[in-house]
C-alpha atoms as a PDB file:
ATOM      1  CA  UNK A   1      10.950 -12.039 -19.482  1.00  0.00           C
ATOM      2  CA  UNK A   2       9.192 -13.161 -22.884  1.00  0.00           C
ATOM      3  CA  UNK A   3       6.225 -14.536 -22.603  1.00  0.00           C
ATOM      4  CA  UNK A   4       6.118 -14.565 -18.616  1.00  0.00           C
ATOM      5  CA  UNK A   5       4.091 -12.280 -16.301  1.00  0.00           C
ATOM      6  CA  UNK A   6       5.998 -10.745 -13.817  1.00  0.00           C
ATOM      7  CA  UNK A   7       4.313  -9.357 -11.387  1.00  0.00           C
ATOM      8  CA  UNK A   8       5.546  -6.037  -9.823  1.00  0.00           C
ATOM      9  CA  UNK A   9       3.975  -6.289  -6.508  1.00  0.00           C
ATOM     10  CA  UNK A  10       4.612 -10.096  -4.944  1.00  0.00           C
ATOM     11  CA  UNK A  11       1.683 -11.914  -3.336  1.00  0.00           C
ATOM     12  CA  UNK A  12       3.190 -11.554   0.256  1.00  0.00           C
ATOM     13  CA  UNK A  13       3.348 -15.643   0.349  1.00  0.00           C
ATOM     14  CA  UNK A  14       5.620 -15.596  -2.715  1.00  0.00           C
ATOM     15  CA  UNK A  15       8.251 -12.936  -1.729  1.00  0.00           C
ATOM     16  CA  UNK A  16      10.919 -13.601   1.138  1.00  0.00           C
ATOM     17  CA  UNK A  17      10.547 -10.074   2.527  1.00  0.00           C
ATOM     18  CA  UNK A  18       9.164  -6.673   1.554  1.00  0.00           C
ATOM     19  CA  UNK A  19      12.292  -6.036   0.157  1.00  0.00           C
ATOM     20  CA  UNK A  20      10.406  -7.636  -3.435  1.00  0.00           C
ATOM     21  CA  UNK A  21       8.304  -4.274  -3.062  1.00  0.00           C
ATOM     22  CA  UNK A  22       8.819  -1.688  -5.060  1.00  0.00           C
ATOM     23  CA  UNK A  23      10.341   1.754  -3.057  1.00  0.00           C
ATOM     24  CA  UNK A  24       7.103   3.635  -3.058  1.00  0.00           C
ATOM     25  CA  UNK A  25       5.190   0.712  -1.796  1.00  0.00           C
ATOM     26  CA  UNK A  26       7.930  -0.133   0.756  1.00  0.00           C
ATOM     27  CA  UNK A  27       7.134   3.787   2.334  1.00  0.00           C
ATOM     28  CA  UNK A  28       3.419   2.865   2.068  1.00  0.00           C
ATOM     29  CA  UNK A  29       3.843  -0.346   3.843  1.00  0.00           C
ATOM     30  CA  UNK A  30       6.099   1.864   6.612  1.00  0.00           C
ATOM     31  CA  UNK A  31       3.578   4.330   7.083  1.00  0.00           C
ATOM     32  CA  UNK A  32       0.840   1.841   7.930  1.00  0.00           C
ATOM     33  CA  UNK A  33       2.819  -0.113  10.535  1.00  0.00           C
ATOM     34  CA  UNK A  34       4.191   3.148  11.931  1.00  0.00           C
ATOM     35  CA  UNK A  35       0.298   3.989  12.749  1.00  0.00           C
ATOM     36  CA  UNK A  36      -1.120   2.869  16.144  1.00  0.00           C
ATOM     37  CA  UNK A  37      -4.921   1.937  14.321  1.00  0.00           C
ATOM     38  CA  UNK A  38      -5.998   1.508  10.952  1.00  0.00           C
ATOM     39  CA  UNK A  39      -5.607   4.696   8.718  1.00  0.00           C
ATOM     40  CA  UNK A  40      -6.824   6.812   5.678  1.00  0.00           C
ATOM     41  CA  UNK A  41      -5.922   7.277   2.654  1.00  0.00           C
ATOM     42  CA  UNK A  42      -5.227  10.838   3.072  1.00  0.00           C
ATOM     43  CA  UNK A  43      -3.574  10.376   6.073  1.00  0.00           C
ATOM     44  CA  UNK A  44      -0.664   8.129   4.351  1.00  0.00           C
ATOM     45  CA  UNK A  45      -1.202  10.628   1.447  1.00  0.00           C
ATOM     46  CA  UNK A  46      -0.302  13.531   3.744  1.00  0.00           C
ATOM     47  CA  UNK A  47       2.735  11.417   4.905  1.00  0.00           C
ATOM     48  CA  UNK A  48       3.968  11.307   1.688  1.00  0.00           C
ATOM     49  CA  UNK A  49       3.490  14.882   0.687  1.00  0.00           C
ATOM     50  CA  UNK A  50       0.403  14.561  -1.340  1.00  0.00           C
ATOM     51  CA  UNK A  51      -1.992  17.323  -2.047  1.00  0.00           C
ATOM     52  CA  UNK A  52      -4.504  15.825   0.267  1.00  0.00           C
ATOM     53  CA  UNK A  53      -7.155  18.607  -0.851  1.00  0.00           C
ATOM     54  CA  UNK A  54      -7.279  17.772  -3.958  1.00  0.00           C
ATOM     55  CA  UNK A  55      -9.332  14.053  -4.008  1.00  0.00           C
ATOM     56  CA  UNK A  56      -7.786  13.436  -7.471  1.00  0.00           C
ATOM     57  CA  UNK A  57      -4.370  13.192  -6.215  1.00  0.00           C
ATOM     58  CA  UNK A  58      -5.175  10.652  -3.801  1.00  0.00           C
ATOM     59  CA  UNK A  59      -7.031   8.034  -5.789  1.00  0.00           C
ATOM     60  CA  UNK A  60      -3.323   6.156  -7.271  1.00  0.00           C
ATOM     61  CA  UNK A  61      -2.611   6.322  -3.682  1.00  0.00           C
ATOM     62  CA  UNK A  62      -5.458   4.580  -3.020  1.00  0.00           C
ATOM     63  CA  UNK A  63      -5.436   2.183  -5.782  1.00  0.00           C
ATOM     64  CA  UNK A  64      -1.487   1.346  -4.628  1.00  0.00           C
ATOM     65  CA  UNK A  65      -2.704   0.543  -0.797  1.00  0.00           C
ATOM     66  CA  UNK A  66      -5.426  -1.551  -2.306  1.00  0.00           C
ATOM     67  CA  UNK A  67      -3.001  -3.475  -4.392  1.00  0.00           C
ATOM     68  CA  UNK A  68      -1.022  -4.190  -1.530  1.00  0.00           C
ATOM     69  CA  UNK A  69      -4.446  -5.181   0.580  1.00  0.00           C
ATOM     70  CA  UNK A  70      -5.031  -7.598  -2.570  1.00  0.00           C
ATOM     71  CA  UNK A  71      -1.451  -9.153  -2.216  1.00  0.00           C
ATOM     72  CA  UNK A  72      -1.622  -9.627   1.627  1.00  0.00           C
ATOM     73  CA  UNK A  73       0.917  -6.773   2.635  1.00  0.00           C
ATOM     74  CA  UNK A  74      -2.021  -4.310   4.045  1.00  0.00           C
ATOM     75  CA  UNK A  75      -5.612  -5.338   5.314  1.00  0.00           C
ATOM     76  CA  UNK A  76      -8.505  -2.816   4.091  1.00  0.00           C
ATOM     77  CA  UNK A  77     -11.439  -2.673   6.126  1.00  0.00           C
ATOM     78  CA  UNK A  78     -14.821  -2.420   5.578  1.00  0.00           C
ATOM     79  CA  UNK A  79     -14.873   1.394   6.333  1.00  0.00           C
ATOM     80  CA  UNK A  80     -12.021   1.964   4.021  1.00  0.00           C
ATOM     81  CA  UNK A  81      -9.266   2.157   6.160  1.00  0.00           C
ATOM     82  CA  UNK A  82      -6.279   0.143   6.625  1.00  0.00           C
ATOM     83  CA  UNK A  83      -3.831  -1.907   8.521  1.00  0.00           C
ATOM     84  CA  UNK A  84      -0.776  -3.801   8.765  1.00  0.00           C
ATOM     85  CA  UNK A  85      -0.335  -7.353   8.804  1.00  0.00           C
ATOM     86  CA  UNK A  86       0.920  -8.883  11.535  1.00  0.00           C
END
């Protein structure tokens, strides 16, 4: 698209679905609403098979859930954890 943002991760307004999410994203999305309460980081992390230890490893996991809290698909809390929208 020349000279045209396109934006990898929809506003939630703009897309149709969730099926405008990329596939990581999409899993991210699942694991949240699969949760019965807000959840950490390295709890989605461990999900996914991340080397929860290891803080490093979760900070783009981080950075992806707040992306998606910044777009409307997620809601991040105050103490850092997060939630699905309804």
């Amino acid at each position: 698209m020349a000279g045209r943002a396109v934006l990898l991760i929809p506003y939630r307004s703009d897309a149709a679905d969730e099926g405008a999410l990329p596939g990581d994203y999409r899993k991210i999305l699942a694991i949240v609403r699969e949760a019965h309460g807000p959840v950490q980081v390295r709890a989605v992390g461990e999900r996914l098979g991340l080397d929860a230890a290891v803080r490093g490893r979760l900070e783009p996991l981080r950075a992806k859930m707040t992306k998606l809290a910044d777009r409307g698909w997620l809601h991040k809390r105050p103490d850092g954890r997060f939630t699905a929208r309804p």
